[in-house]
Each structure stands twice: as structure tokens, then as C-alpha cells.
N, C-alpha and C. Protein backbone atom coordinates (compact mmCIF):
# COMPACT_ATOMS: atom_id res chain seq x y z
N UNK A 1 31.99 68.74 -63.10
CA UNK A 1 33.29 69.04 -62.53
C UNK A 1 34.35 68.83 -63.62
N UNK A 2 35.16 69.95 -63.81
CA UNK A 2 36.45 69.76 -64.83
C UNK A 2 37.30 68.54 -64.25
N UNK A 3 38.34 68.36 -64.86
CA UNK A 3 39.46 66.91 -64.73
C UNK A 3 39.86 67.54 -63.72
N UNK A 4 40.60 68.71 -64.13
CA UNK A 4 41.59 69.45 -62.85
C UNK A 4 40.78 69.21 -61.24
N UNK A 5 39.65 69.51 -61.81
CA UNK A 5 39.23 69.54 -60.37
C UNK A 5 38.96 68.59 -59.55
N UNK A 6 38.90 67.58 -60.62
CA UNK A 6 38.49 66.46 -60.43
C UNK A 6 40.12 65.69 -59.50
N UNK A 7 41.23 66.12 -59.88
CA UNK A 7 42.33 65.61 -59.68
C UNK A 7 42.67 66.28 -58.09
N UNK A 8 41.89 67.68 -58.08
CA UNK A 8 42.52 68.22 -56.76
C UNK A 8 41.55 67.52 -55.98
N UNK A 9 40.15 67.25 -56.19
CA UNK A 9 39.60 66.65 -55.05
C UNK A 9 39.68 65.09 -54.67
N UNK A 10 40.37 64.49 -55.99
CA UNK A 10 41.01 63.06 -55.07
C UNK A 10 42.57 63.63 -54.56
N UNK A 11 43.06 64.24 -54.63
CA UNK A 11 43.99 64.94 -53.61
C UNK A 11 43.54 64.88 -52.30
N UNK A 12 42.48 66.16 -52.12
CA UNK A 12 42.12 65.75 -51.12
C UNK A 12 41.47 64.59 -50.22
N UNK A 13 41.20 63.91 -51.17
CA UNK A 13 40.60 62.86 -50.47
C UNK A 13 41.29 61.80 -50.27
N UNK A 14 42.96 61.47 -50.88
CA UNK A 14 43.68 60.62 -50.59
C UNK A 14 44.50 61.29 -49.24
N UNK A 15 44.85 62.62 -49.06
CA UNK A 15 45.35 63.20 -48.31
C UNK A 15 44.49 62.61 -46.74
N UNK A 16 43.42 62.95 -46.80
CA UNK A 16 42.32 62.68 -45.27
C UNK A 16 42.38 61.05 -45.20
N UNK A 17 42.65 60.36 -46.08
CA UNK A 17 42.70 58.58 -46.03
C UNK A 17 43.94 58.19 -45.48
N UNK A 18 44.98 58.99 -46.04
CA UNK A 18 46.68 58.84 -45.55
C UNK A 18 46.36 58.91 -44.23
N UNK A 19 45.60 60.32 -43.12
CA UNK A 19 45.62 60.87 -42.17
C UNK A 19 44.30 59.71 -41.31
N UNK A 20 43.59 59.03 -42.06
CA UNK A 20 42.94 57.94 -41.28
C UNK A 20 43.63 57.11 -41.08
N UNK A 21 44.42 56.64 -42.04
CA UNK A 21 45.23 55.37 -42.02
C UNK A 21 45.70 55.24 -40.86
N UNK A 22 46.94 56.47 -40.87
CA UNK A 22 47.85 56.81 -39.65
C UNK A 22 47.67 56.86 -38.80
N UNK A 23 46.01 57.16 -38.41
CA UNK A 23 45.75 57.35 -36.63
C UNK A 23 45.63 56.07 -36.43
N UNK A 24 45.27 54.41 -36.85
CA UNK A 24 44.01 54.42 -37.58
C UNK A 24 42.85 54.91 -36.92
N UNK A 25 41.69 55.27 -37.80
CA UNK A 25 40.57 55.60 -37.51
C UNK A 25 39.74 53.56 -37.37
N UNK A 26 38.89 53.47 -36.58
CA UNK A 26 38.60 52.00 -36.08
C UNK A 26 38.13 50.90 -37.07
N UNK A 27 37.15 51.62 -38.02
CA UNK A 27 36.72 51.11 -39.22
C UNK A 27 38.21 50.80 -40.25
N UNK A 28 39.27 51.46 -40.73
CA UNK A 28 40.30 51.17 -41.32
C UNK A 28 40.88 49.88 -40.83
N UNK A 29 40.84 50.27 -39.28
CA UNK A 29 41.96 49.49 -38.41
C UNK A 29 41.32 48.20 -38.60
N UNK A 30 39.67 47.34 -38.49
CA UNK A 30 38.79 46.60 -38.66
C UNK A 30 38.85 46.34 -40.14
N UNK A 31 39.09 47.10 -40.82
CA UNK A 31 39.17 46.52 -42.15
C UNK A 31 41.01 46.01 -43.10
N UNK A 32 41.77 46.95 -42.08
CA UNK A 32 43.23 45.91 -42.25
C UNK A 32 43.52 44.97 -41.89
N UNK A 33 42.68 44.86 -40.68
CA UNK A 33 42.78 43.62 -39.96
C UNK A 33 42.39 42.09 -40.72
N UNK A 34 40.72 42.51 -41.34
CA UNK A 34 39.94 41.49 -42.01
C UNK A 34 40.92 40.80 -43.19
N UNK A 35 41.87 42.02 -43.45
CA UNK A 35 42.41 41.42 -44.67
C UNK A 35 43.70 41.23 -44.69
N UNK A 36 44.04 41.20 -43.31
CA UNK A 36 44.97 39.87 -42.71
C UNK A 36 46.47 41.27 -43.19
N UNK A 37 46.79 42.42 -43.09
CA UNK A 37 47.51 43.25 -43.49
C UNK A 37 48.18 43.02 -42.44
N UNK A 38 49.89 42.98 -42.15
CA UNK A 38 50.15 43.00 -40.77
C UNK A 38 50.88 44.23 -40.40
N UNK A 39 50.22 44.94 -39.20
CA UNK A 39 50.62 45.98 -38.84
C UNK A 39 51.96 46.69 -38.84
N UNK A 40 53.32 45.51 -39.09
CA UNK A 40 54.22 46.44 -39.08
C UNK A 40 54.89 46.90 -40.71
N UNK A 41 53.66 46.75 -41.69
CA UNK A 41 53.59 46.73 -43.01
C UNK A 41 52.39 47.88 -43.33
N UNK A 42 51.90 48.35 -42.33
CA UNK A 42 50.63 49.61 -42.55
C UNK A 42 50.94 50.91 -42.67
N UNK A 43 52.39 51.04 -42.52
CA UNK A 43 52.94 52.67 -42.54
C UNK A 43 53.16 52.69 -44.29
N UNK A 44 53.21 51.34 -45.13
CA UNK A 44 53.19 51.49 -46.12
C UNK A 44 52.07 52.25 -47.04
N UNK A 45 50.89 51.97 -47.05
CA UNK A 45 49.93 52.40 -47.31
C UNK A 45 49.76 53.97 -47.04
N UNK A 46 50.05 54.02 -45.73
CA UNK A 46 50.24 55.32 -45.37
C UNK A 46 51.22 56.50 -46.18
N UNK A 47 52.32 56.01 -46.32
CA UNK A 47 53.28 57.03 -47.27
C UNK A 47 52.73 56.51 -48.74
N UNK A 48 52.05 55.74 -49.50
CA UNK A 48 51.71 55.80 -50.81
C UNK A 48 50.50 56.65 -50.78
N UNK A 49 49.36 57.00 -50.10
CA UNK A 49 48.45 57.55 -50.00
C UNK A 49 48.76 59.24 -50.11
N UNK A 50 49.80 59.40 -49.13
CA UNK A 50 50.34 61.05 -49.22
C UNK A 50 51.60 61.00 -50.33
N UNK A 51 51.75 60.36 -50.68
CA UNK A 51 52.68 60.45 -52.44
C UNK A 51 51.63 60.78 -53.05
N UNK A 52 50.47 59.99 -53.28
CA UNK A 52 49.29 59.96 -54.31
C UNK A 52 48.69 61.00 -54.34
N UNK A 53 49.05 62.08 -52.81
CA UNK A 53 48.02 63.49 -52.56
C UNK A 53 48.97 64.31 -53.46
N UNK A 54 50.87 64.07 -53.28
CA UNK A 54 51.44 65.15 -54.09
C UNK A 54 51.17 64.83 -55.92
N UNK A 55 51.26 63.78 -55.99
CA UNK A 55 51.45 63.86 -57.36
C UNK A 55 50.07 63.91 -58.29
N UNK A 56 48.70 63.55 -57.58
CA UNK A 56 47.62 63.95 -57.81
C UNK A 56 47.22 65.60 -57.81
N UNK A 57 47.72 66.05 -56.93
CA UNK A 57 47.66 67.31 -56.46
C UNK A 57 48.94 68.39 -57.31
N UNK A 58 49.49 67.29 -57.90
CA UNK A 58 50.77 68.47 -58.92
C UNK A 58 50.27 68.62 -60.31
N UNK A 59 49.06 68.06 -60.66
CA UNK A 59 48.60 68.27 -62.56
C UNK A 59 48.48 69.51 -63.25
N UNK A 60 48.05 70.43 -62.31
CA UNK A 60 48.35 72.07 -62.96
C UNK A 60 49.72 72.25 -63.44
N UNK A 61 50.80 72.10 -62.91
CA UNK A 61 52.30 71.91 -62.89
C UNK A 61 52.67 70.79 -63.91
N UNK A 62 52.15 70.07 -63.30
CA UNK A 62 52.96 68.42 -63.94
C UNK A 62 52.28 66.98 -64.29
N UNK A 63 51.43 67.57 -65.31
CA UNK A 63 50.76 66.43 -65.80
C UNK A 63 50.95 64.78 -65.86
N UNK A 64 52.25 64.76 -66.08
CA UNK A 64 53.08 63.45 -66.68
C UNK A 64 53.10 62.77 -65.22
N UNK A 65 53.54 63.82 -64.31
CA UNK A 65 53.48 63.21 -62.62
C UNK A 65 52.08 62.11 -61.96
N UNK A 66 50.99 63.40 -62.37
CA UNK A 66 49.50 63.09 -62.37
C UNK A 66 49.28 61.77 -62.83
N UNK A 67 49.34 61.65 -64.07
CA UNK A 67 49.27 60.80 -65.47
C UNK A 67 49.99 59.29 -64.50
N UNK A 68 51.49 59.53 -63.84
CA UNK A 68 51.98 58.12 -63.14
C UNK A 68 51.41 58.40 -62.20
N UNK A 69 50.50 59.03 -61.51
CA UNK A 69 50.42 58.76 -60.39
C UNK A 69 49.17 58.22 -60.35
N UNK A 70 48.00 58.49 -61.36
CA UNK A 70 47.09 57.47 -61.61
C UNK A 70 47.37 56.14 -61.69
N UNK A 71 48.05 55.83 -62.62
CA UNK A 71 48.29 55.06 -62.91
C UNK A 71 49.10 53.71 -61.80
N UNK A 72 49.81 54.69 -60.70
CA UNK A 72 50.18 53.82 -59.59
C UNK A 72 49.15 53.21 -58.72
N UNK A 73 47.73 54.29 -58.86
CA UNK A 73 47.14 54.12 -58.32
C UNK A 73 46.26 52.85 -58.42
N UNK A 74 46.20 53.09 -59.63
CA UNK A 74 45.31 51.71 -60.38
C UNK A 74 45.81 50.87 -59.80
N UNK A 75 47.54 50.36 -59.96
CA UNK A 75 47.97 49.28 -59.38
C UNK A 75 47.51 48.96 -57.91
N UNK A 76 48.00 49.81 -57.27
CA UNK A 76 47.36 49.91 -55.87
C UNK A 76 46.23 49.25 -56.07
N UNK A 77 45.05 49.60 -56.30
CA UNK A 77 43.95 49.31 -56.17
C UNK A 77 43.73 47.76 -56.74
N UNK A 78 44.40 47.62 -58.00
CA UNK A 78 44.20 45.93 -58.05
C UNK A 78 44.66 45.19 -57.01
N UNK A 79 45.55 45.82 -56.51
CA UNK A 79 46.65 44.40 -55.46
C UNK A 79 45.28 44.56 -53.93
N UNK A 80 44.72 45.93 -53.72
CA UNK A 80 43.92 46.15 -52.95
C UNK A 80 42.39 45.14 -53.18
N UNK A 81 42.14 44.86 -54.62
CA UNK A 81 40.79 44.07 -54.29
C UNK A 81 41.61 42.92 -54.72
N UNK A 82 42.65 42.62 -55.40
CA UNK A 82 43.44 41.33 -54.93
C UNK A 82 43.35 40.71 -53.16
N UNK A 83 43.70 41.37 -52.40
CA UNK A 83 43.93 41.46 -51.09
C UNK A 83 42.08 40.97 -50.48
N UNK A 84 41.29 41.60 -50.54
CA UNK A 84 39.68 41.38 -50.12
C UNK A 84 39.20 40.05 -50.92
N UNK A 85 39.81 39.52 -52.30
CA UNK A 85 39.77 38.30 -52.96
C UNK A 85 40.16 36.74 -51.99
N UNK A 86 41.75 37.65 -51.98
CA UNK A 86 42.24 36.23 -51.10
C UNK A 86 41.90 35.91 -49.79
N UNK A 87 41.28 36.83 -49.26
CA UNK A 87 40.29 36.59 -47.71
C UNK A 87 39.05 36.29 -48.32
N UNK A 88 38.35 36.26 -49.47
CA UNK A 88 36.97 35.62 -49.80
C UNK A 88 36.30 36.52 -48.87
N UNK A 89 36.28 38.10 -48.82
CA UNK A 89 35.60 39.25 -48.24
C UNK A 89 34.66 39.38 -48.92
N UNK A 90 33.62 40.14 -48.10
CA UNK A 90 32.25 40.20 -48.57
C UNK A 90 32.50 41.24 -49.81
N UNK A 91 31.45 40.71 -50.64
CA UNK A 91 31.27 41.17 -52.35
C UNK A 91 31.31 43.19 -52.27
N UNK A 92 30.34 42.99 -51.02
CA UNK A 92 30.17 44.59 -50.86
C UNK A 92 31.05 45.49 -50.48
N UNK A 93 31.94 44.58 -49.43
CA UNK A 93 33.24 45.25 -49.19
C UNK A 93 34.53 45.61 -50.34
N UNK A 94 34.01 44.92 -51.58
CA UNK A 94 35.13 45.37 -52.70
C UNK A 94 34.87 46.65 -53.27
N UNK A 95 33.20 46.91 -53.19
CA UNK A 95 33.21 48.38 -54.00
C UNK A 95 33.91 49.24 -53.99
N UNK A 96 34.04 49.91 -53.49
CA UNK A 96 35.23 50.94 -53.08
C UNK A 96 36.31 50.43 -53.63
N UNK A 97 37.07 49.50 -53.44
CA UNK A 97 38.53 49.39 -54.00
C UNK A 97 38.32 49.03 -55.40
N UNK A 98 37.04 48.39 -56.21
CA UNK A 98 36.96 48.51 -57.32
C UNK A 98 36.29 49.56 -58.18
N UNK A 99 35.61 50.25 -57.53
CA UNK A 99 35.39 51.64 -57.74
C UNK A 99 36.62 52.52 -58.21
N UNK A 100 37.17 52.04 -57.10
CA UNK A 100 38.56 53.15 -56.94
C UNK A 100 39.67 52.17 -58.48
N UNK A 101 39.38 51.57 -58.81
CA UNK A 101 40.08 50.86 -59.65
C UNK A 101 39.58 51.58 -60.55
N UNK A 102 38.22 51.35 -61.55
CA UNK A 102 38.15 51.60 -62.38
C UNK A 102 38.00 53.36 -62.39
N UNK A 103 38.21 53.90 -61.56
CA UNK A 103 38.18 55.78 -61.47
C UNK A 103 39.62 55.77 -61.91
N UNK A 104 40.36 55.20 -61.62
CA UNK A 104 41.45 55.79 -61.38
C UNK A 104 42.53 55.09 -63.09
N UNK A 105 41.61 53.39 -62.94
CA UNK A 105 42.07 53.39 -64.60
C UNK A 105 41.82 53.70 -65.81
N UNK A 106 40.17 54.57 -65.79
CA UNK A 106 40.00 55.49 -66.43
C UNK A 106 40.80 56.64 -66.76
N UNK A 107 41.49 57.44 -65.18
CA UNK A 107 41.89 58.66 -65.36
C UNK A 107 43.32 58.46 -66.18
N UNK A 108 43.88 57.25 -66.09
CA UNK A 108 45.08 56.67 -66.58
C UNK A 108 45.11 57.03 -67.80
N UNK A 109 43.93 56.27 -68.07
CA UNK A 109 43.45 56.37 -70.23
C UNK A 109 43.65 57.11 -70.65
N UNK A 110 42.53 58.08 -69.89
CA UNK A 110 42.25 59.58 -70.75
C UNK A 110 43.55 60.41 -70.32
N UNK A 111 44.64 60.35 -69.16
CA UNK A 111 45.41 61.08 -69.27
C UNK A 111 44.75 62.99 -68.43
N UNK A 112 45.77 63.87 -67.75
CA UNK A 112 45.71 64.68 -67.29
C UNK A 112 44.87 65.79 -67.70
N UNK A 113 44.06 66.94 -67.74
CA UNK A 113 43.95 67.99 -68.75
C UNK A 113 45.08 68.31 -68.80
N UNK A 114 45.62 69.60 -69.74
CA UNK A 114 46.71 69.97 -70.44
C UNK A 114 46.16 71.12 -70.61
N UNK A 115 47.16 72.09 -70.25
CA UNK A 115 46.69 73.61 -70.28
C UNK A 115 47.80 74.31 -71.59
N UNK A 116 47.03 74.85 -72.55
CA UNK A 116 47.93 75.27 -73.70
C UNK A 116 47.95 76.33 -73.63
């Protein structure tokens, strides 16, 4: 898979997470809970997730956007297995948010493709 493509399909896939968040779907809702998030602080997550779909989703256009918006992401994601740390959550339950850490502080590194 090229970068680009690579960038539109965590688009999409932050886009459908924004749209779990928001309903919540039960597993989310069970897992904000575990980590002590308090609900009238969850619409947050929700509007960074659909920021993360536009500016992930703008790299054909606007690399530099892409480029911060990785890079927000990363943050996100530390304060996120920060968050599963300070509840002493199960080891297995971090994958994903450290997964999602190091995907995303990779994509930081290497930076957007660039179309010349």
C-alpha cells in the first residue's frame, strides 16, 4: 500500500471511531469507563477523531496539514496509553493505543508523500 493510501485509510478509520465514539458503541463505552474518562469530557475525543479524519484525509492537497496531524496524533496516543497506565489496565489492552502510537510516530518521521 502507497503512504497516500495509507493516509486515506486511517481517514477512514478515524472517521468510523469518531462515529463509535459518539453513539458510544458498548465496548468503547466499557472501555472509557475502565479508564475512569468522565463522560462529560467524551465529546472531546469525539471532535479530535473527526479533525484527525480531515487533516489525515487532506495529504493529496496539504501535506504539512497531514504531517501535524500525525503528529497530533502521536500525542493523542501517548496521553491515551498514559491514561490505561494510570488505571494499571491490562498489558493487552494497551496494544492498540501503542500500536497506534508508534504508526502514527512513524508517519510523523517519515513525513507525508509529496507529489512533484
Amino acid at each position: 500500500m502507497n503512504r497516500a493510501r495509507l493516509y486515506q485509510a486511517l481517514a477512514a478509520f478515524q472517521a468510523g471511531d469518531a462515529v463509535a465514539c459518539a453513539i458510544p458503541v458498548p465496548p468503547i463505552a466499557k472501555a472509557l469507563n475502565d479508564l475512569r474518562v468522565p463522560p462529560q469530557l467524551r465529546w472531546v475525543m469525539v471532535a479530535a477523531k473527526a479533525a484527525s479524519t480531515v487533516g489525515l484525509a487532506s495529504v493529496p492537497r496539504h501535506p504539512r496539514l497531514a504531517r501535524l496531524t500525525t503528529a497530533m496524533l502521536t500525542l493523542y496516543f501517548v496521553l491515551a496509553l498514559g491514561a490505561h497506565l494510570r488505571v494499571r489496565d491490562k498489558a493487552v489492552n494497551m496494544v492498540p493505543a501503542a500500536s497506534f502510537l508508534a504508526l502514527y510516530a512513524a508517519l510523523t518521521v517519515q513525513g507525508p508523500p509529496v507529489n512533484r
